[in-house]
N, C-alpha and C. Protein backbone atom coordinates (compact mmCIF):
# COMPACT_ATOMS: atom_id res chain seq x y z
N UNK A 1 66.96 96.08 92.33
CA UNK A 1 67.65 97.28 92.71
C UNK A 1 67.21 98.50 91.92
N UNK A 2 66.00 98.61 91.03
CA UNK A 2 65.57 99.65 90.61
C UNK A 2 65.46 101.24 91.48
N UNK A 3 65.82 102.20 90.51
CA UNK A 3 65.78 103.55 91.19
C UNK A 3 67.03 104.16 92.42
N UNK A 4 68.35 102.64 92.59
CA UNK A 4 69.05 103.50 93.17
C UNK A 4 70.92 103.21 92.51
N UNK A 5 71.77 103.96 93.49
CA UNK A 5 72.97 103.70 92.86
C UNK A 5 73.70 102.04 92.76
N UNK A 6 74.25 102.18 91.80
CA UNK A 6 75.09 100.59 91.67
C UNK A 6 76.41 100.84 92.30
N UNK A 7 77.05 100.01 92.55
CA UNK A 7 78.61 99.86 92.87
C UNK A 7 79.18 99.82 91.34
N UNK A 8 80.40 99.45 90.48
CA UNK A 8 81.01 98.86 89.55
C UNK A 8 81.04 97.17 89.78
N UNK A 9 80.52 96.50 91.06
CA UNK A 9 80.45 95.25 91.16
C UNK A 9 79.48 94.57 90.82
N UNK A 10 77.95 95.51 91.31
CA UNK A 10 76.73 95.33 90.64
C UNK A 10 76.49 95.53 89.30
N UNK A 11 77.28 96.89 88.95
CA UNK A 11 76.59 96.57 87.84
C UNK A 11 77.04 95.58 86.57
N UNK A 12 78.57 95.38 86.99
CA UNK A 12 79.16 94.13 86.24
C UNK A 12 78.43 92.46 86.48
N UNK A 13 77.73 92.51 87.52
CA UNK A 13 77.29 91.22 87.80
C UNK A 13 75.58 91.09 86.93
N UNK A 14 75.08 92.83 86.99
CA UNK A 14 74.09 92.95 86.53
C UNK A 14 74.32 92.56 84.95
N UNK A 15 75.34 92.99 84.48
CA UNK A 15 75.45 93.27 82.83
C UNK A 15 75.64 91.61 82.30
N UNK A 16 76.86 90.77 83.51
CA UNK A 16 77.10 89.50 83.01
C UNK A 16 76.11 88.54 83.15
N UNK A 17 74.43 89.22 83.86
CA UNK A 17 73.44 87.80 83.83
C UNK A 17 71.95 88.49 83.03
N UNK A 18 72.33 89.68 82.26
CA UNK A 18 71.51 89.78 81.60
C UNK A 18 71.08 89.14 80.55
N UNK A 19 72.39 88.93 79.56
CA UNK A 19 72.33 87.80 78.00
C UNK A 19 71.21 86.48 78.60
N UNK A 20 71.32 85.86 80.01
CA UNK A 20 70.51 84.96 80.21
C UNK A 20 69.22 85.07 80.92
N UNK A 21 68.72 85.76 81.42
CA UNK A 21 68.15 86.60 81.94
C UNK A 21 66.86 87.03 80.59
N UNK A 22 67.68 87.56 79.75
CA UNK A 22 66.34 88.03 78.67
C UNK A 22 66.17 86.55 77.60
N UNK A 23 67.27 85.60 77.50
CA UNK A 23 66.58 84.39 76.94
C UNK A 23 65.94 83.82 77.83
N UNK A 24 66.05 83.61 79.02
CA UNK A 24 64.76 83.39 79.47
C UNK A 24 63.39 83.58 79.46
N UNK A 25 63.33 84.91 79.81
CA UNK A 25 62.45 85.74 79.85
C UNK A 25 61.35 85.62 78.33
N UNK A 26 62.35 85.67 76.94
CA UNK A 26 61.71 85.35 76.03
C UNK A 26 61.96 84.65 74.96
N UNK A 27 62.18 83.10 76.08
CA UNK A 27 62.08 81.99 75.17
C UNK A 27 60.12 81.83 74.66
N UNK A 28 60.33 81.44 73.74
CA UNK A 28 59.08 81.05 73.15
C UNK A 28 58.54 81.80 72.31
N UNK A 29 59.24 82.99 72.27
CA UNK A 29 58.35 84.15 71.89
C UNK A 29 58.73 84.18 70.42
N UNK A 30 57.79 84.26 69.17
CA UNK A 30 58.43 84.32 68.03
C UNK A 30 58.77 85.93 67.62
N UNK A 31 59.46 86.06 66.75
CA UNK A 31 60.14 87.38 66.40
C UNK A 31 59.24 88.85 66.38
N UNK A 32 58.03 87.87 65.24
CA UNK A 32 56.65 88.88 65.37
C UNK A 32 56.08 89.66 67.25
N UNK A 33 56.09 88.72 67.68
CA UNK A 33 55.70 88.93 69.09
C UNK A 33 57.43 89.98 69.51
N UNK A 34 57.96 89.76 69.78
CA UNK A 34 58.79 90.87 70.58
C UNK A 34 59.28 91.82 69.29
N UNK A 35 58.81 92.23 68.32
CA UNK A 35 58.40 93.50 67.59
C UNK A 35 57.33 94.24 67.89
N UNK A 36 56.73 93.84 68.29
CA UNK A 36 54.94 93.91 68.59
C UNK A 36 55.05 94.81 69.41
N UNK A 37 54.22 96.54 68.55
CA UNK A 37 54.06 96.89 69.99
C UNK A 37 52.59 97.01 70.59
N UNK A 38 52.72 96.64 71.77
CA UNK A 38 51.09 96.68 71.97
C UNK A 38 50.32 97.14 72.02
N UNK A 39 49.96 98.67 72.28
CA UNK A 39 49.30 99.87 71.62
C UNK A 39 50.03 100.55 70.78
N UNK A 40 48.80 101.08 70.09
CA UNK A 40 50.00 102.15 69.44
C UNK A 40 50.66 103.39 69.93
N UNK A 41 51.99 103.47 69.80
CA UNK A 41 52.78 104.72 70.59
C UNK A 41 53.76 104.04 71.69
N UNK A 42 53.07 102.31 72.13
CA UNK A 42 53.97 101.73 72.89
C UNK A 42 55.26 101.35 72.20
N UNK A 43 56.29 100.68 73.28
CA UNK A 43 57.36 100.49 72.85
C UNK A 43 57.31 98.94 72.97
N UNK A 44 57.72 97.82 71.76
CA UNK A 44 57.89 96.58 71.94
C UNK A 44 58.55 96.11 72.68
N UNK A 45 58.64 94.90 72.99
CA UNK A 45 59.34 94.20 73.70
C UNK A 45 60.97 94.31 73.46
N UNK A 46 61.12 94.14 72.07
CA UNK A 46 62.75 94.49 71.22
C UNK A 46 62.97 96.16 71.81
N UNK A 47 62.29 97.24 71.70
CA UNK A 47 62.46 98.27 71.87
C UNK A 47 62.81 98.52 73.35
N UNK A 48 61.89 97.72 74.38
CA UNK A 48 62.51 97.88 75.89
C UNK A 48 63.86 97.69 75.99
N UNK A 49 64.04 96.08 75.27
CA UNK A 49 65.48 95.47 75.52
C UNK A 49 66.40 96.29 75.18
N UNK A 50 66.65 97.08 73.69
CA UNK A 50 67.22 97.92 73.08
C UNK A 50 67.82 99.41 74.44
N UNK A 51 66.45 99.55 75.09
CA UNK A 51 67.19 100.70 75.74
C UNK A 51 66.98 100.72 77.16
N UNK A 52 66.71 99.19 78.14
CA UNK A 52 67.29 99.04 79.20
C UNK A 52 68.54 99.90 79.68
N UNK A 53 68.21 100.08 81.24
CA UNK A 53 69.31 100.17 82.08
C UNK A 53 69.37 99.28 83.31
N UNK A 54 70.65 98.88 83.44
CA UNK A 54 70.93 98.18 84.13
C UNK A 54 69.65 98.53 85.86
């Protein structure tokens, strides 16, 4: 649903399957790796998560 409006239903459904959603996403990954940013000036992996929107 990127780029448009949410309901208050979406975005509560969005917010309650995120916690699993990003352990998924980065199981495996050690700490070094989602600090990491990959060029310089980019934003890490921790830094996306940090300022997601739904």
């Amino acid at each position: 649903m990127p780029g448009g409006s949410y309901s208050m239903e979406q975005v509560l459904t969005i917010l309650g399957e995120s916690p699993a959603r990003i352990a998924e996403l980065t199981a495996g990954l050690a700490p070094s790796q989602l600090h990491a940013n990959p060029e310089p000036g980019e934003w890490s992996a921790n830094d996306v998560l940090a300022h997601a929107e739904p």
